[in-house]
C-alpha atoms as a PDB file:
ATOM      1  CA  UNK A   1       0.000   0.000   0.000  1.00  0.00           C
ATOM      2  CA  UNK A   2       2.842   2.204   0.497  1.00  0.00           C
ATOM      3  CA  UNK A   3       4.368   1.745  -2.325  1.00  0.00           C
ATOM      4  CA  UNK A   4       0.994   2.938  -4.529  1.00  0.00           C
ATOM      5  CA  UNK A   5       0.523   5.133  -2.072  1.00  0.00           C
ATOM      6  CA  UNK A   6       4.020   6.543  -3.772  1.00  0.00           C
ATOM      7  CA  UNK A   7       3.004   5.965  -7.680  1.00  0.00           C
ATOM      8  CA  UNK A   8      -0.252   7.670  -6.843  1.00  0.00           C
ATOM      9  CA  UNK A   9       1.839  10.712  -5.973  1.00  0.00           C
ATOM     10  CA  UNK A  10       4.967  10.574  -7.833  1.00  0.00           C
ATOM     11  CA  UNK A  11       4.121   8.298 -10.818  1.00  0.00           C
ATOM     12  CA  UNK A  12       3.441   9.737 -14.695  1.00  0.00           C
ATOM     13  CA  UNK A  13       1.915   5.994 -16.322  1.00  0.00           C
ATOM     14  CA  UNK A  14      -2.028   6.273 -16.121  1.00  0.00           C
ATOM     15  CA  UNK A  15      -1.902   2.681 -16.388  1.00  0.00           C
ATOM     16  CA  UNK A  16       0.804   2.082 -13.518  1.00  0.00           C
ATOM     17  CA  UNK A  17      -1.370   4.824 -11.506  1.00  0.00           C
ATOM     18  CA  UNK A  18      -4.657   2.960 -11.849  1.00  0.00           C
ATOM     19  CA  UNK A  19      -2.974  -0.301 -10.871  1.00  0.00           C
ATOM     20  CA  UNK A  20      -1.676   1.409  -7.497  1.00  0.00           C
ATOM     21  CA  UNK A  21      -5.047   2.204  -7.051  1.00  0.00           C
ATOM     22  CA  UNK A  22      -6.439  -0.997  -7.450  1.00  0.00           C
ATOM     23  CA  UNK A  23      -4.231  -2.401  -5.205  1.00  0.00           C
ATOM     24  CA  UNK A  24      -5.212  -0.191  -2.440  1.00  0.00           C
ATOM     25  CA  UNK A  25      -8.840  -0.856  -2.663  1.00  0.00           C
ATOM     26  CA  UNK A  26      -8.332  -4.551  -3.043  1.00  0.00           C
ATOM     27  CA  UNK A  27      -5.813  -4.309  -0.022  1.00  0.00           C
ATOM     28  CA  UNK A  28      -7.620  -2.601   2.498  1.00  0.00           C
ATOM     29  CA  UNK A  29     -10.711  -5.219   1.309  1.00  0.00           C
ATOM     30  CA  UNK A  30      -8.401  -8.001   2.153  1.00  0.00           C
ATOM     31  CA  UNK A  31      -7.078  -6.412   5.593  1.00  0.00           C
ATOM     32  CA  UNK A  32     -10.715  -5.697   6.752  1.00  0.00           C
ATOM     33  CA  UNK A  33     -11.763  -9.121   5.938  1.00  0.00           C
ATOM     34  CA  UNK A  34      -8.904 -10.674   7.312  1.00  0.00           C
ATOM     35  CA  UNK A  35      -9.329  -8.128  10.530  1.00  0.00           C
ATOM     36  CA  UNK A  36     -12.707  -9.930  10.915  1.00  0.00           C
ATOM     37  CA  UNK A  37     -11.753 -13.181  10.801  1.00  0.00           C
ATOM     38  CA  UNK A  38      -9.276 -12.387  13.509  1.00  0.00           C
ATOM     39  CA  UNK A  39     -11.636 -11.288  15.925  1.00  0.00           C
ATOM     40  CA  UNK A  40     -14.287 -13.705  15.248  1.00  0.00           C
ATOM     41  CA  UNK A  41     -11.612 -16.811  15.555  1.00  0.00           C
ATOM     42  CA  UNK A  42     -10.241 -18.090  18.863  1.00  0.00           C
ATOM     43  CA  UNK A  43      -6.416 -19.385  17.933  1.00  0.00           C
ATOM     44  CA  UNK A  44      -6.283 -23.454  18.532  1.00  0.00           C
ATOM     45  CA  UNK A  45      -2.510 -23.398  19.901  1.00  0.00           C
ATOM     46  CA  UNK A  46       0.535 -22.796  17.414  1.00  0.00           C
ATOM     47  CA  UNK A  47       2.072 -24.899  15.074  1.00  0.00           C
ATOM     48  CA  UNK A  48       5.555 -24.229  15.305  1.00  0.00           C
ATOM     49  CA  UNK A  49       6.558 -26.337  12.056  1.00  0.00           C
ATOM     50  CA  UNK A  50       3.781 -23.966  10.031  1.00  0.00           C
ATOM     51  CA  UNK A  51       5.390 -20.797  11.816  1.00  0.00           C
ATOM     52  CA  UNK A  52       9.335 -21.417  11.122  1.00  0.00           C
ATOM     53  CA  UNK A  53       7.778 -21.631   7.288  1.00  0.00           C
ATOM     54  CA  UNK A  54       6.291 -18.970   7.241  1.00  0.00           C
ATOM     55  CA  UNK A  55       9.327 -16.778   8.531  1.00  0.00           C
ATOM     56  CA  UNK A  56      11.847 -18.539   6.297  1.00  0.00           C
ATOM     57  CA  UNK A  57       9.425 -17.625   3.512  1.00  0.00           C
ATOM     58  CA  UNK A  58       9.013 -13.764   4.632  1.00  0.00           C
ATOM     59  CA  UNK A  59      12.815 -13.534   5.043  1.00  0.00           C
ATOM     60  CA  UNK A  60      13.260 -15.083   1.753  1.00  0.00           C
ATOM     61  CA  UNK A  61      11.184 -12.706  -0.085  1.00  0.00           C
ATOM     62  CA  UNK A  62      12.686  -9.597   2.155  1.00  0.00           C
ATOM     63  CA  UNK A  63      16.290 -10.490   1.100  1.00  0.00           C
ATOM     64  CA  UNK A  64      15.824 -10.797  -2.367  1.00  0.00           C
ATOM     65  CA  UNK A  65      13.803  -7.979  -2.598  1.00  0.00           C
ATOM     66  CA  UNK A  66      16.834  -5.811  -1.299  1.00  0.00           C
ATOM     67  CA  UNK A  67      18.603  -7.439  -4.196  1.00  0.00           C
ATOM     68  CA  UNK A  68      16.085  -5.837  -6.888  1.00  0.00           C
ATOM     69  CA  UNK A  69      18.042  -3.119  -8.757  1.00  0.00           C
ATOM     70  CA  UNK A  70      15.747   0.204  -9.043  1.00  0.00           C
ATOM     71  CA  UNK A  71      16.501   2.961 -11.665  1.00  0.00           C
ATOM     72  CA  UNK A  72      14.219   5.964 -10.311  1.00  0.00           C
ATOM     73  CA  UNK A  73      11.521   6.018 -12.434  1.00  0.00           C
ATOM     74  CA  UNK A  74       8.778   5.708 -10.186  1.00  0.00           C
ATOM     75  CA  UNK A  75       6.570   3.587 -12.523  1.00  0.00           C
ATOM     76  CA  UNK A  76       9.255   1.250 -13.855  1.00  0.00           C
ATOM     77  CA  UNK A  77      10.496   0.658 -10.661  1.00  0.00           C
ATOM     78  CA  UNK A  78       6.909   0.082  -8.909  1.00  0.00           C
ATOM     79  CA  UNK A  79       6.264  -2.726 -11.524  1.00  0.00           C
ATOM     80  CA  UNK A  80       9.387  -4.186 -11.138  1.00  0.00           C
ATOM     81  CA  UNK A  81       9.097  -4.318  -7.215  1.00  0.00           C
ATOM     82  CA  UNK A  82       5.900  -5.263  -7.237  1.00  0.00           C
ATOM     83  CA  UNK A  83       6.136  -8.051  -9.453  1.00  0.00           C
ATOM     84  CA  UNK A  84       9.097  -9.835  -7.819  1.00  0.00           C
ATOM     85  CA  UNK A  85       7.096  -9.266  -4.729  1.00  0.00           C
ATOM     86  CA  UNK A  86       3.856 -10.918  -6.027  1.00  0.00           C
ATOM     87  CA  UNK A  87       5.920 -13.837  -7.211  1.00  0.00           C
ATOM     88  CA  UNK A  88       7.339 -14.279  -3.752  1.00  0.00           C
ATOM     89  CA  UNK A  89       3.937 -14.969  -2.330  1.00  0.00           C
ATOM     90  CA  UNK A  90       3.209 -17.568  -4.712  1.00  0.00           C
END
């Protein structure tokens, strides 16, 4: 979200621009939903094996994004980022 939040301001690409957008609607949709699941669910105890995962995963995805080389155009660079990061999570 903070990154569109960015291309909203800074970026020129109408189509990168209305992406960013989308994002942030579709976003805070997910976090809302997700928020409500949260406090409608008790936890049933952790699963360590599911956690350790989970954080390998995340620090994966953190590392190599530090990796991605950006050039300062604010549109080319959002794509770029934001496709590595959207491959990550698959």
């Amino acid at each position: 979200i903070d990154m569109s939040n960015i291309v909203i301001a800074h970026g020129t690409d109408t189509t990168i621009r209305r992406i960013a957008q989308n994002m942030i609607m579709k976003q805070n949709m997910e976090i809302t939903d997700l928020t409500s699941f949260l406090n409608s669910h008790t936890p049933h105890g952790e699963n360590m094996e599911f956690n350790m995962k989970i954080e390998k995963s995340m620090q994966k995805m953190h590392n190599n994004a530090d990796l991605q080389s950006v050039n300062g155009n604010t549109d080319h660079d959002f794509a770029s980022l934001i496709i590595f990061h959207h491959q990550s999570a698959i």
